[in-house]
Structures are given as C-alpha cells and as structure tokens.
PDB file of N, CA and C in Angstrom:
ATOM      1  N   UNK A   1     122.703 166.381 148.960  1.00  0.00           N
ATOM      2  CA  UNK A   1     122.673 166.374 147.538  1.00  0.00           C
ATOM      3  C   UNK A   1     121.656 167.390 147.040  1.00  0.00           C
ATOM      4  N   UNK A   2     122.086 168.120 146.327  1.00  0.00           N
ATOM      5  CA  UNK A   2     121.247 168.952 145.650  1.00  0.00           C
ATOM      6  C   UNK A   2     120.026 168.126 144.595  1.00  0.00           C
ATOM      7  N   UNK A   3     119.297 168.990 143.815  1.00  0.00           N
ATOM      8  CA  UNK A   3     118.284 168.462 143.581  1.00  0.00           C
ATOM      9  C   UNK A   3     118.473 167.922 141.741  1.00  0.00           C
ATOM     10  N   UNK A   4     119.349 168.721 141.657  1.00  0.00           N
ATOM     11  CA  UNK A   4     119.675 168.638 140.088  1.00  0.00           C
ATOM     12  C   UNK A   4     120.828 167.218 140.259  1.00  0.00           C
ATOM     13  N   UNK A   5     121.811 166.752 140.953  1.00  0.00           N
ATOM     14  CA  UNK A   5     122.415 165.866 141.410  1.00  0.00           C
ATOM     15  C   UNK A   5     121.222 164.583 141.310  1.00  0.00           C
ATOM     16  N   UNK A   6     120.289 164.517 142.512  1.00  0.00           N
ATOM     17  CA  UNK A   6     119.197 163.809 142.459  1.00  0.00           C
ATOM     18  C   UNK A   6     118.613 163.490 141.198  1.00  0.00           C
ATOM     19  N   UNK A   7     118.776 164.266 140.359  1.00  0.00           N
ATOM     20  CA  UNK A   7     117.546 164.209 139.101  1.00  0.00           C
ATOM     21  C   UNK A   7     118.596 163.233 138.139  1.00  0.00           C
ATOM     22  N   UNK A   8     120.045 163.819 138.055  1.00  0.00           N
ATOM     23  CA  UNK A   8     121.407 163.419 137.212  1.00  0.00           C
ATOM     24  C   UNK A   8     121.536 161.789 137.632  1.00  0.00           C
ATOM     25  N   UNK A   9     121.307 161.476 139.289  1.00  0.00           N
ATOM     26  CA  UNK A   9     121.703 160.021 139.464  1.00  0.00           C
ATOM     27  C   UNK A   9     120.454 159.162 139.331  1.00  0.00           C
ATOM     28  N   UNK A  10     119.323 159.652 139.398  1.00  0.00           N
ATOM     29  CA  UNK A  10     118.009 159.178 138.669  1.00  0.00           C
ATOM     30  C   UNK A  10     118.028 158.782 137.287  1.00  0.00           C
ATOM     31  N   UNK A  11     118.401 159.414 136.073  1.00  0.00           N
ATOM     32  CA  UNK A  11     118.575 159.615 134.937  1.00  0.00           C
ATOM     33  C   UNK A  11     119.370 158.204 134.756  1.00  0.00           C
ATOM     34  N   UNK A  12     120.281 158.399 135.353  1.00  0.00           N
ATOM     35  CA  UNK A  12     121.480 157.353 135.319  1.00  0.00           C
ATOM     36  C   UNK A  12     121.288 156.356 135.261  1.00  0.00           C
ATOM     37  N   UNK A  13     120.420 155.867 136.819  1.00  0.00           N
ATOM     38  CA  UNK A  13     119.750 154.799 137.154  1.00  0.00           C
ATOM     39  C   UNK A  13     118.791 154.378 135.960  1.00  0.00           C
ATOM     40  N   UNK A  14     118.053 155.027 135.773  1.00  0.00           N
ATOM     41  CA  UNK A  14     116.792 155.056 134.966  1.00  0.00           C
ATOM     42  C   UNK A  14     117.306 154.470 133.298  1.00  0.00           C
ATOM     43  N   UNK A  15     118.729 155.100 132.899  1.00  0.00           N
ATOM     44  CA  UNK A  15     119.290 154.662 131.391  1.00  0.00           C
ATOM     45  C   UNK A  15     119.769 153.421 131.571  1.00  0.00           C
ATOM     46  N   UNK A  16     120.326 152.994 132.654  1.00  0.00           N
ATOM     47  CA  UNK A  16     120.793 151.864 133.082  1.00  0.00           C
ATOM     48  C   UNK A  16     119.923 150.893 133.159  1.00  0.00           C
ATOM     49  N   UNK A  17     118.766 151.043 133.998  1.00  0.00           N
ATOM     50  CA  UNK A  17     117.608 149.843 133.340  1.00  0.00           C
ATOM     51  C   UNK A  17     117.413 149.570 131.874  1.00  0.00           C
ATOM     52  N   UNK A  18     117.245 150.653 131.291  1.00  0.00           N
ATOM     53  CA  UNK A  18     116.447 150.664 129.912  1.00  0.00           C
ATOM     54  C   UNK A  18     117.902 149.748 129.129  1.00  0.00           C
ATOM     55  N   UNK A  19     118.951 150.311 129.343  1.00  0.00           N
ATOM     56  CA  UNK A  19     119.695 149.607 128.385  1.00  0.00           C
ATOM     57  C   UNK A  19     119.828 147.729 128.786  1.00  0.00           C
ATOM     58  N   UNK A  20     119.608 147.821 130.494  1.00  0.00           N
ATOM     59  CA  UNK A  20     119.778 146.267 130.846  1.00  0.00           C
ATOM     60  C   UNK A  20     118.306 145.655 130.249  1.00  0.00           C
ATOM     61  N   UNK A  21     117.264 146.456 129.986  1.00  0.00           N
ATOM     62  CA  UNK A  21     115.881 145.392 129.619  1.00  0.00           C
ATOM     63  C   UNK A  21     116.226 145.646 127.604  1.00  0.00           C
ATOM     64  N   UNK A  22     116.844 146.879 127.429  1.00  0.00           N
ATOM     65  CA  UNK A  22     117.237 146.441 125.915  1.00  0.00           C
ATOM     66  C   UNK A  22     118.155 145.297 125.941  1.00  0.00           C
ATOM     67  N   UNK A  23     119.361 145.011 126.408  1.00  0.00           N
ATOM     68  CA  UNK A  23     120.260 143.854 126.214  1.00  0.00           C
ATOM     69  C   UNK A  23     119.333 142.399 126.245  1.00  0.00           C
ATOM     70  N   UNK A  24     118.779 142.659 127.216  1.00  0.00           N
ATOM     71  CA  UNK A  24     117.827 141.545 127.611  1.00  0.00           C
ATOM     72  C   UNK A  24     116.961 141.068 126.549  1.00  0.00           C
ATOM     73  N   UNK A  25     116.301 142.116 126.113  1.00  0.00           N
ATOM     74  CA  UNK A  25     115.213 142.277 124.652  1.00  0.00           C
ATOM     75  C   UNK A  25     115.769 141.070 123.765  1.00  0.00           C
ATOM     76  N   UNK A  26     117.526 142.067 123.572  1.00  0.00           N
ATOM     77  CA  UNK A  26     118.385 141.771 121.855  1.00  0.00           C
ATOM     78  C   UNK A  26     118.676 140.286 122.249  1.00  0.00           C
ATOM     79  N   UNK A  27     118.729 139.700 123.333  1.00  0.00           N
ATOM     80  CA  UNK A  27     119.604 138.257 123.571  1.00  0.00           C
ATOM     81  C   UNK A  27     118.117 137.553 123.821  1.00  0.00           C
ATOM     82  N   UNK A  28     116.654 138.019 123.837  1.00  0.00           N
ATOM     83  CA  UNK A  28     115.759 137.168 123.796  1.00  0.00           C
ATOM     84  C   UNK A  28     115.463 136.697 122.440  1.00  0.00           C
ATOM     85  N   UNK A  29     115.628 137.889 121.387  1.00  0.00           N
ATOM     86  CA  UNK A  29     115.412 138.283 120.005  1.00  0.00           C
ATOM     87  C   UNK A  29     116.236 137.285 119.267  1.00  0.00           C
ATOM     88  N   UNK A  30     117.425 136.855 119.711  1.00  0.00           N
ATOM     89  CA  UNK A  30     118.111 136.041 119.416  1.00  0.00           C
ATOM     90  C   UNK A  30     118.183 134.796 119.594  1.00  0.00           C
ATOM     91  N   UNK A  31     117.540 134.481 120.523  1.00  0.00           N
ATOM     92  CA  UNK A  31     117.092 133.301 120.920  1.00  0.00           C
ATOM     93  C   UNK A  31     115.694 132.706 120.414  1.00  0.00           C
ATOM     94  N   UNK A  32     114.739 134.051 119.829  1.00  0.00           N
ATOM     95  CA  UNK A  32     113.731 133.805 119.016  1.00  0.00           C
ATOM     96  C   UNK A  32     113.975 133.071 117.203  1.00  0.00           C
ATOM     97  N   UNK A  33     115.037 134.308 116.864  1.00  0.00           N
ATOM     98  CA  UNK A  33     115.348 134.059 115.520  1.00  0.00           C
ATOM     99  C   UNK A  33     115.844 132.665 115.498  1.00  0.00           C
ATOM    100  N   UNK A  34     116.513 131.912 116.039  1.00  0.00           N
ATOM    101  CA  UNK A  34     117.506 130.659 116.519  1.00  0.00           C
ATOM    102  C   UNK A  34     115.985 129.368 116.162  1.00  0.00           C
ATOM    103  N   UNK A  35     115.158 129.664 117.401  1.00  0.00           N
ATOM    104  CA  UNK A  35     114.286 129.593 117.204  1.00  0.00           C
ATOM    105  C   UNK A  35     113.400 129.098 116.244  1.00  0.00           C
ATOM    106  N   UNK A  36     112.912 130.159 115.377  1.00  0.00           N
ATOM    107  CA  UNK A  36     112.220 130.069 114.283  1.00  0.00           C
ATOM    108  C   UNK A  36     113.218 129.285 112.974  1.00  0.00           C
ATOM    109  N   UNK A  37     114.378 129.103 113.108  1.00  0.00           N
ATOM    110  CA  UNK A  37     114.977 128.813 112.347  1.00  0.00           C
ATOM    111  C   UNK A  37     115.225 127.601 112.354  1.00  0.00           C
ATOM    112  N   UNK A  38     115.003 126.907 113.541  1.00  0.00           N
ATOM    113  CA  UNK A  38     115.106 125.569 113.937  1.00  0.00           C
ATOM    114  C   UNK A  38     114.267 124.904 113.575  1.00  0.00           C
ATOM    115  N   UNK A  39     112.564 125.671 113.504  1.00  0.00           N
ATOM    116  CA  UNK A  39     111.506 125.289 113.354  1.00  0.00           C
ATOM    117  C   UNK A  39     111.129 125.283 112.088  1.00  0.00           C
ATOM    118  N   UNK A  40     111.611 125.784 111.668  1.00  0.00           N
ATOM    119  CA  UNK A  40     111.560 125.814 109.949  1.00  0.00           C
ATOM    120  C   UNK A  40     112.268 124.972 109.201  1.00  0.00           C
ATOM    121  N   UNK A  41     113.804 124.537 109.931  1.00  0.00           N
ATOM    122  CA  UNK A  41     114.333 123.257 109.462  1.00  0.00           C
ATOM    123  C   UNK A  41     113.315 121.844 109.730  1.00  0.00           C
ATOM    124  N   UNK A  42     113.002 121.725 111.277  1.00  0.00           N
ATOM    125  CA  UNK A  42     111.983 120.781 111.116  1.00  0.00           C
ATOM    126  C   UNK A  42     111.081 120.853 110.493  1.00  0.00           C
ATOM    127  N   UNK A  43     110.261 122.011 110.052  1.00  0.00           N
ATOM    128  CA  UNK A  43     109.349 121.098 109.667  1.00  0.00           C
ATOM    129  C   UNK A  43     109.174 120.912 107.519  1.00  0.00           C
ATOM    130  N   UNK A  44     110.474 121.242 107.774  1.00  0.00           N
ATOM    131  CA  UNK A  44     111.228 120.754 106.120  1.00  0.00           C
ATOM    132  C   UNK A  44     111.395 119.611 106.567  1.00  0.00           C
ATOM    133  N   UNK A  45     112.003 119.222 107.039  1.00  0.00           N
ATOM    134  CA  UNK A  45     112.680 117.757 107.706  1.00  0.00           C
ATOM    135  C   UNK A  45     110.832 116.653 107.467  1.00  0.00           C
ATOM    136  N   UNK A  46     109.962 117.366 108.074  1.00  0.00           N
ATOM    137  CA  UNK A  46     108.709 116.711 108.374  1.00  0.00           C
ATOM    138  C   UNK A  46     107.499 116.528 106.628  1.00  0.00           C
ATOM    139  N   UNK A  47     108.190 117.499 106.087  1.00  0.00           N
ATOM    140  CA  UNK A  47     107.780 117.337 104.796  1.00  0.00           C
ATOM    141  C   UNK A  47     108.410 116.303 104.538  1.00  0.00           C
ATOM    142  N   UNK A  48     109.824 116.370 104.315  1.00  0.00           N
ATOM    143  CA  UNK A  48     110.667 115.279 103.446  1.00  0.00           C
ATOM    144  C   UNK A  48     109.877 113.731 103.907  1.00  0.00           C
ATOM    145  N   UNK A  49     109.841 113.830 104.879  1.00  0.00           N
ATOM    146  CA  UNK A  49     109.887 112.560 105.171  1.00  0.00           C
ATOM    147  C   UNK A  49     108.169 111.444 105.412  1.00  0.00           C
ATOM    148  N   UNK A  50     106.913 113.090 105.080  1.00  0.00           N
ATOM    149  CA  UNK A  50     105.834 112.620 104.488  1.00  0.00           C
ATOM    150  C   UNK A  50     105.813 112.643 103.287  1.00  0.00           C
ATOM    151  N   UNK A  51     106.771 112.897 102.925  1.00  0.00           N
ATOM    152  CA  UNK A  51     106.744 112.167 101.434  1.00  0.00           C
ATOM    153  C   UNK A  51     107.260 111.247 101.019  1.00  0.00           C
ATOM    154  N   UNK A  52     108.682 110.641 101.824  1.00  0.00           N
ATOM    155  CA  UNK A  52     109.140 109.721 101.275  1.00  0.00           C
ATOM    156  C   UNK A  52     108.014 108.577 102.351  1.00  0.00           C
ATOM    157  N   UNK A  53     107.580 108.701 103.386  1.00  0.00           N
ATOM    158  CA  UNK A  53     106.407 107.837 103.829  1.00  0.00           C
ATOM    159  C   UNK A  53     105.612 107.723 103.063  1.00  0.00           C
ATOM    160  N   UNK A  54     104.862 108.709 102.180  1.00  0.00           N
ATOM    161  CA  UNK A  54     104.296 108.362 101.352  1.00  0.00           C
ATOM    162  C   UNK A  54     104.626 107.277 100.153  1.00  0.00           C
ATOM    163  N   UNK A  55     105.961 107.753  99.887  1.00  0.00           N
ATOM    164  CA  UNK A  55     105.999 106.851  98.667  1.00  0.00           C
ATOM    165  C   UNK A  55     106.555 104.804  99.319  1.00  0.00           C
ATOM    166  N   UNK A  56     107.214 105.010 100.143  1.00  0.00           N
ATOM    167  CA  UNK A  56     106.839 103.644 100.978  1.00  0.00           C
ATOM    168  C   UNK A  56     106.063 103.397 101.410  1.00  0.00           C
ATOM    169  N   UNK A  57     104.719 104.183 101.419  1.00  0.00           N
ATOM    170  CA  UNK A  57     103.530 103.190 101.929  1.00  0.00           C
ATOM    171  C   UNK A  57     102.844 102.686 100.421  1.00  0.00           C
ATOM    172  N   UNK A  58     102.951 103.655  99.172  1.00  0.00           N
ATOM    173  CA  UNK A  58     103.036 103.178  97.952  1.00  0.00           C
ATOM    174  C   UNK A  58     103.525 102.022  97.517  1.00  0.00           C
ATOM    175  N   UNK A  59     104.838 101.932  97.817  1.00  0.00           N
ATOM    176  CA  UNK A  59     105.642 100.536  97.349  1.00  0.00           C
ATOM    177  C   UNK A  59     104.823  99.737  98.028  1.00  0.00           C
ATOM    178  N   UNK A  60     104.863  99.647  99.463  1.00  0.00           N
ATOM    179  CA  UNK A  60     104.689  98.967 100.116  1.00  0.00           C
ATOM    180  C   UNK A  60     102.782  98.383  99.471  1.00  0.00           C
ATOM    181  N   UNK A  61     102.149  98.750  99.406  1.00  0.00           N
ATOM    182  CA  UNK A  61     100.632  98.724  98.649  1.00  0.00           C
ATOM    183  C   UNK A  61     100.881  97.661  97.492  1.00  0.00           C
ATOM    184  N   UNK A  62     101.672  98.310  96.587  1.00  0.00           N
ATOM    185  CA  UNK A  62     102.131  97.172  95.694  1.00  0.00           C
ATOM    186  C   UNK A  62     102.987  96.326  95.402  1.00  0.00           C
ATOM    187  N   UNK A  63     104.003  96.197  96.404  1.00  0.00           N
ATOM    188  CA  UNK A  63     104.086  94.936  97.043  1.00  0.00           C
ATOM    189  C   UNK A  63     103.776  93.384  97.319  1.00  0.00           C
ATOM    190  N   UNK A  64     102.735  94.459  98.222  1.00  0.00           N
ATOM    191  CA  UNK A  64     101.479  93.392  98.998  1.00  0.00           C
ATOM    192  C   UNK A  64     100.663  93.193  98.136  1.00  0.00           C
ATOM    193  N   UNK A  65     100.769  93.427  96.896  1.00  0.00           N
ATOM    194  CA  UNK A  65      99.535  93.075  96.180  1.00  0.00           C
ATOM    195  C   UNK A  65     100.299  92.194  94.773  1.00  0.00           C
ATOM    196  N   UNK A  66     101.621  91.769  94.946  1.00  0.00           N
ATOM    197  CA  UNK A  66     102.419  91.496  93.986  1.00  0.00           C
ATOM    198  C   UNK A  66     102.436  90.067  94.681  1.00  0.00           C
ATOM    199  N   UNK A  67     102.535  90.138  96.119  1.00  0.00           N
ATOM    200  CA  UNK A  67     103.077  88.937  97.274  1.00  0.00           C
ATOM    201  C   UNK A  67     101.646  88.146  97.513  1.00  0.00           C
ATOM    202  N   UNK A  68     100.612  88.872  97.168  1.00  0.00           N
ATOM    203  CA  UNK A  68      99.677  88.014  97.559  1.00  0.00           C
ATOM    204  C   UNK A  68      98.960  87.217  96.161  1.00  0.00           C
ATOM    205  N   UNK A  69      99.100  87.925  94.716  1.00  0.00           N
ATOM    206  CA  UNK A  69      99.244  87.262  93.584  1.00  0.00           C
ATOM    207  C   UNK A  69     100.180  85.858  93.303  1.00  0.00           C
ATOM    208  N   UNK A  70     101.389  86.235  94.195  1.00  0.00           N
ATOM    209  CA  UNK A  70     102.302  84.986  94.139  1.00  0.00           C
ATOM    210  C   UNK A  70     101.358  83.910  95.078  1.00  0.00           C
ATOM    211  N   UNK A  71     101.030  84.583  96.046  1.00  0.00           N
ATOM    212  CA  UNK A  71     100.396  83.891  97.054  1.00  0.00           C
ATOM    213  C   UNK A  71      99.372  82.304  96.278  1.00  0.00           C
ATOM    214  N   UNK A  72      98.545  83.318  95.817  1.00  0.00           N
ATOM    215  CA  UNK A  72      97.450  82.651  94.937  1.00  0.00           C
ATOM    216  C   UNK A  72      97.942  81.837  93.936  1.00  0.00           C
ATOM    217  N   UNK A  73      99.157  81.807  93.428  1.00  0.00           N
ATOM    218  CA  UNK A  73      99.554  81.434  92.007  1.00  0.00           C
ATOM    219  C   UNK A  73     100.573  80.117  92.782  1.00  0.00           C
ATOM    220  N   UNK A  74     100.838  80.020  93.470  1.00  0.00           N
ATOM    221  CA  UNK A  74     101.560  78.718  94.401  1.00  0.00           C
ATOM    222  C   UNK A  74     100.090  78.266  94.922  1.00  0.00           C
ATOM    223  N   UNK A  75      99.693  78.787  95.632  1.00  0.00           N
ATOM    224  CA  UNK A  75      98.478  77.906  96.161  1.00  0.00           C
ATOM    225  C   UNK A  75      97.568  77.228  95.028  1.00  0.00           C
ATOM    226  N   UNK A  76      97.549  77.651  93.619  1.00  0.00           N
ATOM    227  CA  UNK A  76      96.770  76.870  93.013  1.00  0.00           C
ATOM    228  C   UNK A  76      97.256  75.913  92.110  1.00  0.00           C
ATOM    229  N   UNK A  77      99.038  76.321  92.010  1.00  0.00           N
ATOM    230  CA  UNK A  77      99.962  75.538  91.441  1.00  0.00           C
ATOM    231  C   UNK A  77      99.938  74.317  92.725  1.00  0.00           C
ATOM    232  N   UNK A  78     100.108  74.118  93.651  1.00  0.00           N
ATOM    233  CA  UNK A  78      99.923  73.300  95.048  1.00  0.00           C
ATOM    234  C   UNK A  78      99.190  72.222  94.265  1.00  0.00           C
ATOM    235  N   UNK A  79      97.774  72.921  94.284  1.00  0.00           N
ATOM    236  CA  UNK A  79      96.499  72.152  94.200  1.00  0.00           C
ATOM    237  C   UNK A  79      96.492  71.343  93.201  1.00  0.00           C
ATOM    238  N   UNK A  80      96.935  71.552  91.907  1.00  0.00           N
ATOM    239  CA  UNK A  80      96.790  70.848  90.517  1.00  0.00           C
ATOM    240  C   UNK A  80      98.163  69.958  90.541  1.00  0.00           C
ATOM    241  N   UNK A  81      99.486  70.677  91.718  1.00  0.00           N
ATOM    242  CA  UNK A  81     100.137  69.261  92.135  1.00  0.00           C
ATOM    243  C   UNK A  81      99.634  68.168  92.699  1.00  0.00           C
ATOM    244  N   UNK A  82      99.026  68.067  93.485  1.00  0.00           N
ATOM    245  CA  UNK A  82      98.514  67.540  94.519  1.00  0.00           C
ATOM    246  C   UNK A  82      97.144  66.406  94.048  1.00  0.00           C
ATOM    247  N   UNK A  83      96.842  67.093  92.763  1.00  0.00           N
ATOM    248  CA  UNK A  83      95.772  66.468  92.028  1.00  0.00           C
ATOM    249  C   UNK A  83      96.264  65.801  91.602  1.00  0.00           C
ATOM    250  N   UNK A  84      97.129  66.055  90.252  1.00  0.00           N
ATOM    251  CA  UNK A  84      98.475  65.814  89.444  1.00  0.00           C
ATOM    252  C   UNK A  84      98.490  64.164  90.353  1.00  0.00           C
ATOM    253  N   UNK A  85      99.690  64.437  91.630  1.00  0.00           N
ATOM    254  CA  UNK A  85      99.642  63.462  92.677  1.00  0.00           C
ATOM    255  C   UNK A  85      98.576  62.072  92.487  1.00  0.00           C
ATOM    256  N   UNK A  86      97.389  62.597  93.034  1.00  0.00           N
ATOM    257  CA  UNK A  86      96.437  61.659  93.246  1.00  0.00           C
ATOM    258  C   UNK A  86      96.090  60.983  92.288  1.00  0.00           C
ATOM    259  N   UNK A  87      95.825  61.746  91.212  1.00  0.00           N
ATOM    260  CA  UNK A  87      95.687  60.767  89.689  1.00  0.00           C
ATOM    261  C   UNK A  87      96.754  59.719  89.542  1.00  0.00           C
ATOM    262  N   UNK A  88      97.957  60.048  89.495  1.00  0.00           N
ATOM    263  CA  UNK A  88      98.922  59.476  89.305  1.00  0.00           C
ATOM    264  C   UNK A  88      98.964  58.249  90.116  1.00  0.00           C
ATOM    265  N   UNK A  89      98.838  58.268  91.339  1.00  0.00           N
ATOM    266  CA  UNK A  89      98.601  56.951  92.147  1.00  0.00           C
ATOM    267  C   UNK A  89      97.636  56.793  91.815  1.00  0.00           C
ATOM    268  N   UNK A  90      96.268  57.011  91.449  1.00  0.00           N
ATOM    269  CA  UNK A  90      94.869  56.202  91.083  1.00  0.00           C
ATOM    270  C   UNK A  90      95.570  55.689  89.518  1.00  0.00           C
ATOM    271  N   UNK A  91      95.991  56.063  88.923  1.00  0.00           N
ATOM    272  CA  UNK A  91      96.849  55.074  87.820  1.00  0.00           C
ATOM    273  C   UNK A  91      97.777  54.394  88.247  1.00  0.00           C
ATOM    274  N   UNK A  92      98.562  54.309  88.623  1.00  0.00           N
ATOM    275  CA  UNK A  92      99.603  53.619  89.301  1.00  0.00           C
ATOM    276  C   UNK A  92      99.036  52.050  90.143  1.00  0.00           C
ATOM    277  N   UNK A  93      98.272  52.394  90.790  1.00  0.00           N
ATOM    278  CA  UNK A  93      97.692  51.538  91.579  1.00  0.00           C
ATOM    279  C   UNK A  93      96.769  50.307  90.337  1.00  0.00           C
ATOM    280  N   UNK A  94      95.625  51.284  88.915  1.00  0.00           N
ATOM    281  CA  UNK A  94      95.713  50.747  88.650  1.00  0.00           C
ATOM    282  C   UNK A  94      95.540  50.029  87.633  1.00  0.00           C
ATOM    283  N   UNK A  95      97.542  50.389  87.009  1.00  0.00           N
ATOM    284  CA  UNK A  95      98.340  49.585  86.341  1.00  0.00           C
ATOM    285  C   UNK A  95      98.703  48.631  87.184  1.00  0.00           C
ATOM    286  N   UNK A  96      98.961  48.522  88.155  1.00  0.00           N
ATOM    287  CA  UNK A  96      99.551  47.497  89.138  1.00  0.00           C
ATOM    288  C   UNK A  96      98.382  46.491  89.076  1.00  0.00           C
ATOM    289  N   UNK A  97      97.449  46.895  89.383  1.00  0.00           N
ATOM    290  CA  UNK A  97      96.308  45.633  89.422  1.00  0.00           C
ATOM    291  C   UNK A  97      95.916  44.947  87.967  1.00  0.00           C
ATOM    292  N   UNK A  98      96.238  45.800  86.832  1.00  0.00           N
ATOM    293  CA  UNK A  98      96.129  45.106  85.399  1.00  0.00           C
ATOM    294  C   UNK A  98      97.070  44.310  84.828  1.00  0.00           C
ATOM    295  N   UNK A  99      98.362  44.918  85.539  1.00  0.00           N
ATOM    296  CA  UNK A  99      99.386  43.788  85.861  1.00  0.00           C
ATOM    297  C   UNK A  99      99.507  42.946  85.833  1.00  0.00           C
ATOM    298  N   UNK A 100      99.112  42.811  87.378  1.00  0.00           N
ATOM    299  CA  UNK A 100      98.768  41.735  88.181  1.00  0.00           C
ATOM    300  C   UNK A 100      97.818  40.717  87.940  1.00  0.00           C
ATOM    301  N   UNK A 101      96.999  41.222  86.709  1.00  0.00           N
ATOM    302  CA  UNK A 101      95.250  40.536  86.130  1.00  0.00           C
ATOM    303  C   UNK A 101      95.934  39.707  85.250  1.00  0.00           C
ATOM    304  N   UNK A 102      96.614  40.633  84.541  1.00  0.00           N
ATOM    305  CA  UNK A 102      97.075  40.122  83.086  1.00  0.00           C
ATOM    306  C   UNK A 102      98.530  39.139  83.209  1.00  0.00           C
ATOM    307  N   UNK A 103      99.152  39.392  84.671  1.00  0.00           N
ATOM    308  CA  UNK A 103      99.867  38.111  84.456  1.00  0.00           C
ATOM    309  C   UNK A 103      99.527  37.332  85.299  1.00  0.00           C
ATOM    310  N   UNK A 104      98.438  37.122  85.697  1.00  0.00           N
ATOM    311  CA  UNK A 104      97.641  35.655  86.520  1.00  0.00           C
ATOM    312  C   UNK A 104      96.947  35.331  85.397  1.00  0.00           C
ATOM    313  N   UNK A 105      96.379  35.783  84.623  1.00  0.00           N
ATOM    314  CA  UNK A 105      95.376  35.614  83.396  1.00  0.00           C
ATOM    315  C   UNK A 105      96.696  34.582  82.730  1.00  0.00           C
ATOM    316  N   UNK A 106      97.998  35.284  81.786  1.00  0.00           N
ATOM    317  CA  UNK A 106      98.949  34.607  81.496  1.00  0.00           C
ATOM    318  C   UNK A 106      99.767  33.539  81.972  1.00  0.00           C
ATOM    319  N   UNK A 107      99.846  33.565  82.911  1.00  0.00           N
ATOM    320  CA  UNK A 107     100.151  32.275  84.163  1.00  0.00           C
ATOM    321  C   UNK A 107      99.319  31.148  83.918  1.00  0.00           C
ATOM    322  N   UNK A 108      97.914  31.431  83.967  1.00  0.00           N
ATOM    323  CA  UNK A 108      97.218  30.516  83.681  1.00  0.00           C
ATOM    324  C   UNK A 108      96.672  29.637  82.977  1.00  0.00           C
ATOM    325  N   UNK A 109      96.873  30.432  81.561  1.00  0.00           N
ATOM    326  CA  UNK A 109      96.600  30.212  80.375  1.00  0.00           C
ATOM    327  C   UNK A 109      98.188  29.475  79.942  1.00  0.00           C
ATOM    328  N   UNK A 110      99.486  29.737  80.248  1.00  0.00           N
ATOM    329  CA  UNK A 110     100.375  28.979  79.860  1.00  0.00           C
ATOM    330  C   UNK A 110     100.214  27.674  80.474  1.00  0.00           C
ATOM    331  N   UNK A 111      99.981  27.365  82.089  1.00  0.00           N
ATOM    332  CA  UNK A 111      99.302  26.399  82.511  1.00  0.00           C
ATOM    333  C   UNK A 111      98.934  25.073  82.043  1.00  0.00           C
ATOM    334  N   UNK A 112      97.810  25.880  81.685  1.00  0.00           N
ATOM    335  CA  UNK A 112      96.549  24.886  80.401  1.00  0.00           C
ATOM    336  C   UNK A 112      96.993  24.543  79.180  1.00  0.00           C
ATOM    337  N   UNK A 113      98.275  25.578  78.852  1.00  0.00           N
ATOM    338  CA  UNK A 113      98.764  24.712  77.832  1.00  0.00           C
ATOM    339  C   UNK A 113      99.917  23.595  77.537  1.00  0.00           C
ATOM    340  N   UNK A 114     100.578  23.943  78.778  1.00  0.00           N
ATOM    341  CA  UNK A 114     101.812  23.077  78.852  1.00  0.00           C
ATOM    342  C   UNK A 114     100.865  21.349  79.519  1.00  0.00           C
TER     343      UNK A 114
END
C-alpha cells in the first residue's frame, strides 16, 4: 500500500469513529433531554401535592380543634347530666320518705279518730 492509500484508510477509520462517538453523543443528548423533562414533571407533581398537603394538614388543624370543642361540650353536657341525675334521686328518694312520713302521720291520726 502506498502511503497516500494509508493516510485515505486512516481518514476513513478516523471519520468513522468521530461520527460513531457523534451518534453516541446525539442518543445520550436524548436521553438527557427525556430526562430533564421527566424531572421537571416531577417536581411539578411535588409542588402540587405540597400544597394540597398543606392545605390538609390545614383542614386537618381545624378539625381537630372543632372535634375537641365537641369533645369538651359533651363532656360537660355528661356532667350536669349526671348531676341533673343525682339531684333527681336525692329528691326522689326524698319525696318517697315524705310520703311515707305523711302517710304514717295520716294513718295515724285517722286511727285516733275512728
């Protein structure tokens, strides 16, 4: 082989890399853009959804602060039942015993008169 031959299948060789590490480049480049584009949907995706976390941890705040007002408002409605309750049998009990006074008292007194 002559020398200019040599230099021609060098050349060859030599364009032939460059275009296989360009192809290589354009299909990495593409796989970058893909990429970045994916990543940019997430982290839209990651906004949306600190915000709507945000606003459910909002609700959620007042809520719990709606549920624990009820909380308090049964528990003290409970209590003034429960009082309510006890009075009611401490009367109950005693009417029953004035009753019971007032018709032994009457019992007795018809008694004495018959």
């Amino acid at each position: 082989m002559t020398e200019n031959t040599q230099f021609i299948n060098c050349y060859t060789e030599l364009k032939k890399g460059l275009e296989d590490l360009q192809r290589q480049r354009d299909k990495l480049q593409c796989q970058i853009e893909k990429q970045h584009e994916e990543k940019a949907l997430l982290q839209n995706q990651i906004e949306m959804l600190h915000a709507k976390l945000s606003l459910v941890n909002d609700s959620l705040v007042k809520n719990m602060a709606t549920r624990n007002a009820y909380d308090k408002s049964i528990a003290d409605a409970e209590a003034a039942y429960l009082k309510i309750v006890e009075s009611s049998q401490v009367l109950l009990n005693m009417v029953r015993r004035e009753s019971a006074s007032l018709h032994q008292k009457v019992s007795k007194d018809f008694r004495h008169e018959s």
